[in-house]
Protein backbone atom coordinates (compact mmCIF):
# COMPACT_ATOMS: atom_id res chain seq x y z
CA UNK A 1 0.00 0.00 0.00
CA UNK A 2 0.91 3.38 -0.58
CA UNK A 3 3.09 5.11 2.01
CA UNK A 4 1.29 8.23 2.18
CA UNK A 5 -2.16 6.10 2.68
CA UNK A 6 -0.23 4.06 5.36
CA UNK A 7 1.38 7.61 6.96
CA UNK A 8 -2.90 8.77 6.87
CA UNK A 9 -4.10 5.51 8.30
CA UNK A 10 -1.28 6.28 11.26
CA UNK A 11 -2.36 9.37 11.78
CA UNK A 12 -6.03 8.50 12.08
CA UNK A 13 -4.95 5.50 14.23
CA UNK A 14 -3.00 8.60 16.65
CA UNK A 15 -5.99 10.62 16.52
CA UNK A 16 -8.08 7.84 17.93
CA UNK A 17 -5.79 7.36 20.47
CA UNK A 18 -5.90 10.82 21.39
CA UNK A 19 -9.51 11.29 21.90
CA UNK A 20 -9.09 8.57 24.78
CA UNK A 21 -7.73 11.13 26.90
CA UNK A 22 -10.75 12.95 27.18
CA UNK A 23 -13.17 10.32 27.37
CA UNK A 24 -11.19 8.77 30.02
CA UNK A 25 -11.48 12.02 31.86
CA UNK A 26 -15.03 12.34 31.45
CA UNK A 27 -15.43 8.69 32.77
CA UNK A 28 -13.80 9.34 35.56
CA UNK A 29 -16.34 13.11 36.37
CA UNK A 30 -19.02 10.22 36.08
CA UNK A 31 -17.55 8.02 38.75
CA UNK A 32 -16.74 11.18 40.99
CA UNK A 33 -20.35 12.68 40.46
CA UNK A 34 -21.37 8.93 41.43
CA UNK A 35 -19.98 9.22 44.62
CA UNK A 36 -20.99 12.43 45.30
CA UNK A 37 -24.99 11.34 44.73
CA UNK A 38 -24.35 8.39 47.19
CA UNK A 39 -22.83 10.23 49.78
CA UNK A 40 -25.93 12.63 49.55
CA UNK A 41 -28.10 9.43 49.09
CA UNK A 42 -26.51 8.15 52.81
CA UNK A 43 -27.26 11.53 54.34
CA UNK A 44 -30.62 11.48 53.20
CA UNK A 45 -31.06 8.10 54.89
CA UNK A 46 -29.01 8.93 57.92
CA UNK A 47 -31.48 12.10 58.61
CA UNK A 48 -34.34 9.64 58.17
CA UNK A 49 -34.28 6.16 58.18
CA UNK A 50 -31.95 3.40 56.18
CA UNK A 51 -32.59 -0.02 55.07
CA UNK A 52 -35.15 -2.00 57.47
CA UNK A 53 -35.15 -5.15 58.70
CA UNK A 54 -37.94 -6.93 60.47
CA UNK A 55 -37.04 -9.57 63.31
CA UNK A 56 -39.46 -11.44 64.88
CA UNK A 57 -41.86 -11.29 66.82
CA UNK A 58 -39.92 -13.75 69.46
CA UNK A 59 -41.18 -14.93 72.69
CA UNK A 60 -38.37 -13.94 75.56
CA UNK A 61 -39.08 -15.96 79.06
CA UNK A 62 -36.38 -14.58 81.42
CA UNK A 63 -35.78 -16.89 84.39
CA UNK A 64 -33.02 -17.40 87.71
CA UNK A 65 -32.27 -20.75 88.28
CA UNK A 66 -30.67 -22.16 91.39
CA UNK A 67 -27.84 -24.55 90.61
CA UNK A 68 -26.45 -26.69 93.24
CA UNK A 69 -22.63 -27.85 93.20
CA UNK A 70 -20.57 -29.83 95.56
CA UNK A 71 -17.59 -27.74 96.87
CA UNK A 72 -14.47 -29.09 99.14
CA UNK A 73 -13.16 -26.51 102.03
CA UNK A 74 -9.53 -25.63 100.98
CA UNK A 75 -8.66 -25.96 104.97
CA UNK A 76 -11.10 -28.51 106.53
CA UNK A 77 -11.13 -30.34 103.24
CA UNK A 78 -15.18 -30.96 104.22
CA UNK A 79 -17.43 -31.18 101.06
CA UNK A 80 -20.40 -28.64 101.23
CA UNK A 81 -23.38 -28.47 98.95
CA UNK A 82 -23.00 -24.22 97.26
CA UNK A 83 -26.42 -23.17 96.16
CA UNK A 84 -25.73 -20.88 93.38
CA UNK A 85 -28.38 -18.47 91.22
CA UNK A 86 -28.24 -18.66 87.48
CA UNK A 87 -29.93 -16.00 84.79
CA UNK A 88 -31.10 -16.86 81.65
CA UNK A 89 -33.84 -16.76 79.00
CA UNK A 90 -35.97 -19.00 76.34
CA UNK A 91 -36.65 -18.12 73.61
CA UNK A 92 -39.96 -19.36 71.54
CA UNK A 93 -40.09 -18.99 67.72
CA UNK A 94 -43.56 -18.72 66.17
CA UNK A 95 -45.42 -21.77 64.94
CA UNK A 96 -46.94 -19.40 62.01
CA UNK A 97 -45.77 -16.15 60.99
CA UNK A 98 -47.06 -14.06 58.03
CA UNK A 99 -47.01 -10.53 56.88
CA UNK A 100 -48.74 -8.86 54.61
CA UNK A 101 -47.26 -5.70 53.64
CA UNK A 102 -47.71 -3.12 50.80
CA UNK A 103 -44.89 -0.88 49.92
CA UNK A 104 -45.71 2.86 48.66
CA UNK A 105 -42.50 4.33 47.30
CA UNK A 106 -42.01 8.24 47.42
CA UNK A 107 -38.25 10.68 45.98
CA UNK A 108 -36.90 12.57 48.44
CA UNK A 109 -35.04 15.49 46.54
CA UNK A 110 -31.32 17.53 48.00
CA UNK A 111 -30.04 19.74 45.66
CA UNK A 112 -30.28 17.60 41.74
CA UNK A 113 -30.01 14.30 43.84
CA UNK A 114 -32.74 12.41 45.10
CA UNK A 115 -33.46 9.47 46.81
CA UNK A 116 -36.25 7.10 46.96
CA UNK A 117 -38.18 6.18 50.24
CA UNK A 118 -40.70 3.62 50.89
CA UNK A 119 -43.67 3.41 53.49
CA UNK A 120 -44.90 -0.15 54.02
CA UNK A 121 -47.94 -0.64 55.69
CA UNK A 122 -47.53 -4.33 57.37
CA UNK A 123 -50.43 -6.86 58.97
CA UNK A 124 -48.40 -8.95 60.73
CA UNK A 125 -49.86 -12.13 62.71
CA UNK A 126 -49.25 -15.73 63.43
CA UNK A 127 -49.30 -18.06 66.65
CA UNK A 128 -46.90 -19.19 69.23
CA UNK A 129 -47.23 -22.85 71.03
CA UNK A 130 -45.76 -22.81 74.75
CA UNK A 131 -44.93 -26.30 75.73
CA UNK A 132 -46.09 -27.45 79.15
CA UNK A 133 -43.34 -26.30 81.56
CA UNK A 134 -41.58 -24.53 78.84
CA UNK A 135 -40.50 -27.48 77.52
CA UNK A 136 -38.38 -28.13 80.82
CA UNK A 137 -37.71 -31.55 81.71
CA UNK A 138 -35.18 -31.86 84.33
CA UNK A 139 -35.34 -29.68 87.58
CA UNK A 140 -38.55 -27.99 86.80
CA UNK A 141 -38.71 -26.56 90.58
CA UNK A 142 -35.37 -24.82 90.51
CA UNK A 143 -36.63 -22.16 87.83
CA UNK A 144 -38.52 -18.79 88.44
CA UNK A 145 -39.72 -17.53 85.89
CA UNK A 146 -39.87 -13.62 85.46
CA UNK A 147 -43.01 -11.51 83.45
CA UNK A 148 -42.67 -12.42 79.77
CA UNK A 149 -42.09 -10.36 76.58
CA UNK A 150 -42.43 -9.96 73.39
CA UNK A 151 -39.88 -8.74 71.52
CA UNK A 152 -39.73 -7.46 67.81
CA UNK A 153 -36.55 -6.63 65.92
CA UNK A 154 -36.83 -3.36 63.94
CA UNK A 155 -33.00 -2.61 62.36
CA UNK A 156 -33.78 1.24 62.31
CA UNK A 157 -36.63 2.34 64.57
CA UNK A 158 -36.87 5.79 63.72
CA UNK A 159 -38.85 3.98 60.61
CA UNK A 160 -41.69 3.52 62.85
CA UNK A 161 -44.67 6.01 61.84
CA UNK A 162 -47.23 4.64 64.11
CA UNK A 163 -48.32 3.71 67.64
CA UNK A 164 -47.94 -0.04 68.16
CA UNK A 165 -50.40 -2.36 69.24
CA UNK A 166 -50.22 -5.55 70.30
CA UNK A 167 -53.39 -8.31 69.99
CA UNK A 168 -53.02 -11.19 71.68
CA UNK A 169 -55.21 -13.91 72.47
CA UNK A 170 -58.06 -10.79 71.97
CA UNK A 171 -56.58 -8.26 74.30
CA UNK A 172 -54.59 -5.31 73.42
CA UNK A 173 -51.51 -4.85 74.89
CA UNK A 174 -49.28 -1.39 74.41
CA UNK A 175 -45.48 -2.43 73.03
CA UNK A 176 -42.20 -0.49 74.71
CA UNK A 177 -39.63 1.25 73.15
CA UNK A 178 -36.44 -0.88 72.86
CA UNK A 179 -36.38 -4.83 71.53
CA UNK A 180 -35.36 -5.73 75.60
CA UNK A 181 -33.11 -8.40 74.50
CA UNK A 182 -29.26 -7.96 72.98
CA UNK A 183 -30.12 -10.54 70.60
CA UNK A 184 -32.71 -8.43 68.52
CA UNK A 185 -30.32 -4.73 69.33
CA UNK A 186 -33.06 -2.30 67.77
CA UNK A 187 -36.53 -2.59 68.34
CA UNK A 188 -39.51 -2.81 70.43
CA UNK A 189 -40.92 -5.14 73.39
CA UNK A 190 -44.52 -5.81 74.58
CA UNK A 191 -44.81 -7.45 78.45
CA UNK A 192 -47.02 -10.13 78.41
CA UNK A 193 -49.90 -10.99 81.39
CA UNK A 194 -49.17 -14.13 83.11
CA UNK A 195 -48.67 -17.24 81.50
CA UNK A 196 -49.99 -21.46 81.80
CA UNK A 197 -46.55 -21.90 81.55
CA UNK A 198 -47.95 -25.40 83.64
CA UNK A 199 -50.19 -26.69 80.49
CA UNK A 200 -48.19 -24.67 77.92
CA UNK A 201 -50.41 -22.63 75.84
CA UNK A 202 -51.25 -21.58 72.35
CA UNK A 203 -50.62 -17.75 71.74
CA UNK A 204 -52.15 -15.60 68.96
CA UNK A 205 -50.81 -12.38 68.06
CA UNK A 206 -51.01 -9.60 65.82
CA UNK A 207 -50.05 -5.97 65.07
CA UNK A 208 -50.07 -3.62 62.33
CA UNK A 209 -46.38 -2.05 61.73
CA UNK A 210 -45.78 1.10 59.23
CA UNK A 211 -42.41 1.35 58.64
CA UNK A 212 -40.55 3.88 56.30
CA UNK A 213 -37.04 2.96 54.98
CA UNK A 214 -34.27 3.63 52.50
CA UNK A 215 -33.57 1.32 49.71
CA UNK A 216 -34.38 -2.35 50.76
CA UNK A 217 -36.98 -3.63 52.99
CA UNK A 218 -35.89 -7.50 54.44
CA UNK A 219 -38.01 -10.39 56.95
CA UNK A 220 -36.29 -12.99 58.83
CA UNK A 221 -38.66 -15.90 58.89
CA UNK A 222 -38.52 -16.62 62.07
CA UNK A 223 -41.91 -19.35 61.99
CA UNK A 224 -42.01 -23.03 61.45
CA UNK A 225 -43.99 -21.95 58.66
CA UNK A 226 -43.59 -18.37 57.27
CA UNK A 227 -45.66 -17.08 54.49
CA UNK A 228 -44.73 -13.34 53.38
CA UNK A 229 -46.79 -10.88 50.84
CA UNK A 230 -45.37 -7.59 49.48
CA UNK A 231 -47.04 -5.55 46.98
CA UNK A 232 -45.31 -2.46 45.74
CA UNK A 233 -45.90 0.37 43.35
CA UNK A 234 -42.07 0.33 41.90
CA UNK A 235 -42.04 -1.66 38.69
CA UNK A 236 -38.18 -2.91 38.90
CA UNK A 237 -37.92 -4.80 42.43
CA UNK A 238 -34.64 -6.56 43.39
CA UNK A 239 -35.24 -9.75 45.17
CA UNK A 240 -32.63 -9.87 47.75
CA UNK A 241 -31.70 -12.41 50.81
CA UNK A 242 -31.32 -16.21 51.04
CA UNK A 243 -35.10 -16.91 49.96
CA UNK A 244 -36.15 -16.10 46.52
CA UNK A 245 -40.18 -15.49 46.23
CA UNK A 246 -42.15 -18.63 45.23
CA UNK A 247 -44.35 -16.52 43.26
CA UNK A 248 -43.60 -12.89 41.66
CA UNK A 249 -45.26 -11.02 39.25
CA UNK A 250 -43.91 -7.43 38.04
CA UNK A 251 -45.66 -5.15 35.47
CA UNK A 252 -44.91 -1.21 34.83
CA UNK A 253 -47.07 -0.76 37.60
CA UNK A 254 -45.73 -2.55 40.50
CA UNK A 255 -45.00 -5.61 41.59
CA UNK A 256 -46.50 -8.97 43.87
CA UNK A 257 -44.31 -11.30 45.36
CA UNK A 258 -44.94 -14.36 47.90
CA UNK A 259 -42.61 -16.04 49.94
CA UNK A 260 -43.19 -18.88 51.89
CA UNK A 261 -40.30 -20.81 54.38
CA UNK A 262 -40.14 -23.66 56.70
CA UNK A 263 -38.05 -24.60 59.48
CA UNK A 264 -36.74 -27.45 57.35
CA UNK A 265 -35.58 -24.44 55.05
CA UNK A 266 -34.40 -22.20 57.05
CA UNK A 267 -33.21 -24.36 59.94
CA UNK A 268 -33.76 -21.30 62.51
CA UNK A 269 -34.06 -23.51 65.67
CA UNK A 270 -30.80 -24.98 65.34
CA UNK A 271 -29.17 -21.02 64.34
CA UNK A 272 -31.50 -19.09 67.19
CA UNK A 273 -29.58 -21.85 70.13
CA UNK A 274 -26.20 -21.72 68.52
CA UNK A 275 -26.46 -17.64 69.22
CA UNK A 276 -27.82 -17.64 72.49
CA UNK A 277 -25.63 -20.53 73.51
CA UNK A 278 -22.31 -18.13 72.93
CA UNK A 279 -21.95 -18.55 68.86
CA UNK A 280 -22.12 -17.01 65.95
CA UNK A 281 -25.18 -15.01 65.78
CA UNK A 282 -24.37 -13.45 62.09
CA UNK A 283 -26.19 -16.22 60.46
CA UNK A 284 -28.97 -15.65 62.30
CA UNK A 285 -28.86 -11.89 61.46
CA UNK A 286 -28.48 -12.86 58.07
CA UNK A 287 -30.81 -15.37 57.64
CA UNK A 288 -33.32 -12.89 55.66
CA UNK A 289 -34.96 -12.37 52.36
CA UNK A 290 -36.49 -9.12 50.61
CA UNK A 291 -36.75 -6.47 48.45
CA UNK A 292 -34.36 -3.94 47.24
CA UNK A 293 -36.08 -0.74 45.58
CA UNK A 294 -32.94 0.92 43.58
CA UNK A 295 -32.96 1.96 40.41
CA UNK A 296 -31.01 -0.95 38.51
CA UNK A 297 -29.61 1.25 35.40
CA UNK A 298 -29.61 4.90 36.90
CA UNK A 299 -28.35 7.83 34.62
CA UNK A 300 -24.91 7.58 35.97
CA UNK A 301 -24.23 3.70 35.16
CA UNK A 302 -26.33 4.44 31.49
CA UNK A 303 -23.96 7.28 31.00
CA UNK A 304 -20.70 5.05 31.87
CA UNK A 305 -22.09 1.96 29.49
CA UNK A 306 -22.32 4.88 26.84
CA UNK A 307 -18.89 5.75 27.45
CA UNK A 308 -17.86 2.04 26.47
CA UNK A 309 -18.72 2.53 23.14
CA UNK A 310 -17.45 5.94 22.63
CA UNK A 311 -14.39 4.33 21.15
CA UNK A 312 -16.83 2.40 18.43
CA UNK A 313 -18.86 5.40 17.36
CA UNK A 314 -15.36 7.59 17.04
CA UNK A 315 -13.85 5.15 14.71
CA UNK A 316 -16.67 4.54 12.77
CA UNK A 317 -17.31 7.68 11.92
CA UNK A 318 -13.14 7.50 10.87
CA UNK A 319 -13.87 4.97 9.07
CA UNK A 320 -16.48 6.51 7.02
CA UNK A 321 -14.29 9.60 6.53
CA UNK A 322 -12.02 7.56 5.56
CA UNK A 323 -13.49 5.53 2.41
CA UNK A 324 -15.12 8.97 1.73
CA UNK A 325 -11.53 10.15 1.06
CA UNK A 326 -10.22 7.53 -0.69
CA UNK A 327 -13.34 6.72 -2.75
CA UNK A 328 -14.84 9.95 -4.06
CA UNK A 329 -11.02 11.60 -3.73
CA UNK A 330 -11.81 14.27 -1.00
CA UNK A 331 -8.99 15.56 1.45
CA UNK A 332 -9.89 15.60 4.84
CA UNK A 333 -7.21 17.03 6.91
CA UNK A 334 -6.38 15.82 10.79
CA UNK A 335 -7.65 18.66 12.48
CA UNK A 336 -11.33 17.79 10.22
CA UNK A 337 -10.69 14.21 12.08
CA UNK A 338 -10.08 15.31 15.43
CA UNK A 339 -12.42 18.31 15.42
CA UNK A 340 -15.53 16.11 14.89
CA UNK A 341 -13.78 12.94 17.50
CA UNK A 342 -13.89 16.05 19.82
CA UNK A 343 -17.72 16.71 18.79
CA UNK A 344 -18.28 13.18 19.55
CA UNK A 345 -16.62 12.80 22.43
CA UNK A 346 -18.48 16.25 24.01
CA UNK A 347 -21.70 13.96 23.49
CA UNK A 348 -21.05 12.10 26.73
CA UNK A 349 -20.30 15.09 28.65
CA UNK A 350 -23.49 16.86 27.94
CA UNK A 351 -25.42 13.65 28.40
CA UNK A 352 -23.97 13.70 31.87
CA UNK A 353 -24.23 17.18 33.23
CA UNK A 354 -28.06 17.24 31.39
CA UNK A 355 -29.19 14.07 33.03
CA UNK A 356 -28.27 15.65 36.18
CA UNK A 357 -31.34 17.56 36.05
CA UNK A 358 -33.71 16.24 33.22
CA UNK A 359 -35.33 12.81 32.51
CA UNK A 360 -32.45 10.75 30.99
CA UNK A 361 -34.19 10.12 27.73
CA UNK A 362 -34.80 14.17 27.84
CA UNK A 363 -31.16 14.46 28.75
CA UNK A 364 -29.79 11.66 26.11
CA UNK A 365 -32.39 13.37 22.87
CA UNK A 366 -31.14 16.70 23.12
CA UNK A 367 -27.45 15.95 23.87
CA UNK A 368 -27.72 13.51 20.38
CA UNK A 369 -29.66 15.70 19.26
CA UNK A 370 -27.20 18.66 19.22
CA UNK A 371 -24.30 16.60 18.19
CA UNK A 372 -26.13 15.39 15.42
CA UNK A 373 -27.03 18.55 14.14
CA UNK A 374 -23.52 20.36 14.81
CA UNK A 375 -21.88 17.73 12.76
CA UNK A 376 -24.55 17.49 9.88
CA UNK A 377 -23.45 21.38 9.13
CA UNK A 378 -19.93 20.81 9.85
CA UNK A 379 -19.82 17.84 7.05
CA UNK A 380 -21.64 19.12 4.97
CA UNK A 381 -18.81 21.64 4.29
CA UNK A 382 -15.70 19.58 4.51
CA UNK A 383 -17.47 16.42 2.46
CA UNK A 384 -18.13 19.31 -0.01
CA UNK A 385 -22.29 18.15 -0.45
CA UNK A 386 -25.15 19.10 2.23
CA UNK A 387 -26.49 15.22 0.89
CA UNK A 388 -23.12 13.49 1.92
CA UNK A 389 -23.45 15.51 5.30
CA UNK A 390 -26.91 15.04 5.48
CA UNK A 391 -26.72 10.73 4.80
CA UNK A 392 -23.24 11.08 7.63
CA UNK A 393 -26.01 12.85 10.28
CA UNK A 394 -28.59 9.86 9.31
CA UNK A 395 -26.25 7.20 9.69
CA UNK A 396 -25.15 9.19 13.16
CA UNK A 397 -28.69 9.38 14.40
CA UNK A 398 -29.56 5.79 13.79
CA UNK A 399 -26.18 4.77 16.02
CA UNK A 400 -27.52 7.23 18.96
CA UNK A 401 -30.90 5.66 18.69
CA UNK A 402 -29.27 2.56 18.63
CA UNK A 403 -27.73 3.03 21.24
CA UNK A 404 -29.84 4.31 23.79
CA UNK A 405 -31.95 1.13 23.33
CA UNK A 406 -28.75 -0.65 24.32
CA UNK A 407 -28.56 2.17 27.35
CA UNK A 408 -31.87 0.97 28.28
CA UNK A 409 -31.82 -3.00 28.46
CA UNK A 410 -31.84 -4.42 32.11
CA UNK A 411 -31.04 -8.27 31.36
CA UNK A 412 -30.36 -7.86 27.86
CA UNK A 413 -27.70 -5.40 27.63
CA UNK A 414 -24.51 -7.34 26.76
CA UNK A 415 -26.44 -9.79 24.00
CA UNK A 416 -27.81 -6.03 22.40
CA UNK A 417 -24.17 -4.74 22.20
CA UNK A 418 -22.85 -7.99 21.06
CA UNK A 419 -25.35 -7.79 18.20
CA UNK A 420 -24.60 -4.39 17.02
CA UNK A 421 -21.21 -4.62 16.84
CA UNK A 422 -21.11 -7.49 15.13
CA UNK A 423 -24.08 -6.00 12.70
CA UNK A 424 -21.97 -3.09 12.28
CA UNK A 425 -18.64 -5.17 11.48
CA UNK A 426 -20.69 -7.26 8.70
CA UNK A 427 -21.82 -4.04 7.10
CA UNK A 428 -18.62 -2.35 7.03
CA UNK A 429 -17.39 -5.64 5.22
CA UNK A 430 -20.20 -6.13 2.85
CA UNK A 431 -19.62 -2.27 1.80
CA UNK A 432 -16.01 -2.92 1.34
CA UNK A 433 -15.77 -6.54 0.04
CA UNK A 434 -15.16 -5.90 -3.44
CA UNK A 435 -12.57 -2.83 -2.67
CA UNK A 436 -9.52 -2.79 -4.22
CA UNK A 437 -7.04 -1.78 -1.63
CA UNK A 438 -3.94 -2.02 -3.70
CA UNK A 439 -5.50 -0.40 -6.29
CA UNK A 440 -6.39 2.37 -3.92
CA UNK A 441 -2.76 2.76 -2.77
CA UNK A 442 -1.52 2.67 -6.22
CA UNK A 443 -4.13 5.66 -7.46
CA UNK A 444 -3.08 7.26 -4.21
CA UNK A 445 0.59 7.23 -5.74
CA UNK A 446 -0.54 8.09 -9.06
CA UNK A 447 -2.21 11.61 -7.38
CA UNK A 448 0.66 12.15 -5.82
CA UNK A 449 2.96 12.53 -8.56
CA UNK A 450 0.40 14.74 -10.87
């Protein structure tokens, strides 16, 4: 090939190159402005209330036992019986547990950032089965009992919108501020009336809970049998926790979404004694399932996808310059090259600082929309035709459109972008398949030397 065509191609190649260093630099404003919204996102929660977590409820049964242990006298060396008081608790788990909440979500707004809330509205119920004697088999007479509780983990209680209520058995009992036990931390109690802790005794409760939150809204299932029911009015729910929903149904209205545990599932028994027994208690603080409310492509992670193919668009446009100038024998100079990589790569900086404050689709159609148009008048002057500038701003559009369907795609994202580069690949050979590059190089040569 000719050398001045291979000098050109260089040159192009360098310009390319070039036009990295801003795009790299507005990559990086999208990361920092990232950070900045999440930081304000935080404080936001922080001044209200952050992602909630509902424990419970769990039965607490306090107790002092007396615990008798044979004891030699260091001097005497004559064995003595110690009587010695012990403190402790039981905890009960619900036989049945269910909740039936619906989620209303709401955009708090500081400065251009906001951040979304939620207010869920929860019927909570279920029953509790006390064995006779607690379940105590072996020196039932050296336990007294103190007054019951029960005791309701809430992660972050300044969530709570409403006076709580407690029904059990029929009568209405007032809860307390604070869960009452260290295994629950946040939360709230009710005491309970006296007890057949004798016969053992089945317990039905209920209580309605309103609870606002930031971001994600979780249940431990603490019941033998758990069944859970959210409904929502956000249309793009992320199912989070160890439990996926055995039935779901999202629309562009909202979304449904039952879950339903057992203790063969969730083996809570065998996690709730390993905690209160001195272990681990992070898997049963862990040991939840829910609902995440983010936004899963926001403008800032649409504008940094966008980005990705800013290198794609840039040298396909080249490209086209390229077999304009070699085809239809127009010189294009460099600084033509670079001035419209520059146009192109200004694109993702106005889609960034517009989406800021408008609608991303707003934000994306008039930042396309201007680039489109600046470069269909610059073209048309340095390709010499307003229809060769006019066909370069068509082919331009139809990439932008292209791409903010790409922009758009949840699930389907990488299989779209696969697709149109490889649709754009095939088309740039079709166009080019019967192109005579040595001939090209050796017309070049003959232009040259006239």
């Amino acid at each position: 090939m000719n050398r001045n065509l291979g000098i050109k191609l260089g040159v192009i190649a360098l310009l390319i190159v070039l036009l990295m260093i801003p795009l790299l630099l507005i990559g990086g404003m999208v990361s920092e402005r990232q950070t900045l919204r999440d930081a304000v996102l935080a404080d936001i929660a922080h001044s209200s209330s952050g992602q909630q977590q509902v424990t419970g409820p769990i039965l607490v049964v306090p107790y002092r036992k007396t615990v008798r242990e044979w004891k030699t006298h260091e001097k005497s060396g004559v064995r003595y019986l110690e009587e010695l008081e012990e403190r402790g608790r039981l905890y009960f788990l619900p036989e049945r547990f269910e909740l039936n909440g619906t989620v209303a979500t709401e955009e708090r707004s500081r400065g251009i950032y906001q951040a979304r809330l939620y207010h869920s509205d929860n019927q909570i119920g279920g029953h509790f089965l006390l064995p006779a004697q607690y379940g105590i088999r072996e020196n039932y007479a050296d336990y007294r009992f103190e007054p019951a509780f029960l005791s309701v983990g809430i992660s972050d209680i300044r969530g709570i919108e409403s006076d709580l209520k407690l029904r059990l058995n029929g009568t209405e009992l007032p809860f307390a501020a604070g869960s009452a036990d260290r295994l629950l931390a946040n939360g709230v109690h009710a005491p309970l009336p006296a007890l057949d802790r004798v016969n053992g005794q089945r317990l039905d409760f209920a209580f309605s809970l309103k609870l606002q939150g930031t971001a994600q809204l979780a249940v431990t299932p603490v019941g033998r049998d758990t069944q859970v029911q959210l409904r929502s009015d956000w249309p793009h729910p992320s199912f989070v926790g160890e439990f996926l929903p055995v039935q779901r149904e999202v629309t562009g209205s909202g979304f449904t979404a039952h879950w339903q545990t057992s203790f063969f599932a969730t083996n809570f028994e065998e996690v709730l004694d390993d905690c209160v027994s001195g272990g681990d208690c992070q898997a049963f603080n862990n040991r939840d399932f829910g609902v995440s409310f983010i936004d899963p492509v926001d403008q800032y992670l649409k504008t940094d996808r966008a980005i990705k193919y800013a290198l794609l668009f840039i040298a396909l446009t080249f490209a086209g310059f390229f077999l304009f100038e070699v085809l239809k024998r127009l010189a294009v100079h460099p600084v033509q090259y670079g001035l419209v990589g520059l146009a192109l790569a200004l694109f993702y900086l106005l889609l960034l600082s517009l989406s800021e404050h408008l609608p991303f689709a707003t934000a994306y159609g008039v930042a396309a929309t201007a680039c489109v148009l600046l470069l269909g008048v610059y073209l048309s002057a340095v390709l010499k035709s307003v229809l060769r500038g006019a066909g370069f701003s068509t082919a331009l559009a139809v990439l932008y459109g292209m791409l903010y369907g790409l922009l758009s795609a949840e699930d389907y994202a990488l299989l779209m972008g696969s697709l149109l580069v490889f649709g754009l690949l095939a088309c740039v050979m079709v166009l080019t398949r019967k192109l005579d590059w040595y001939g090209l190089g050796k017309a070049e040569a003959a232009t040259s030397c006239l």
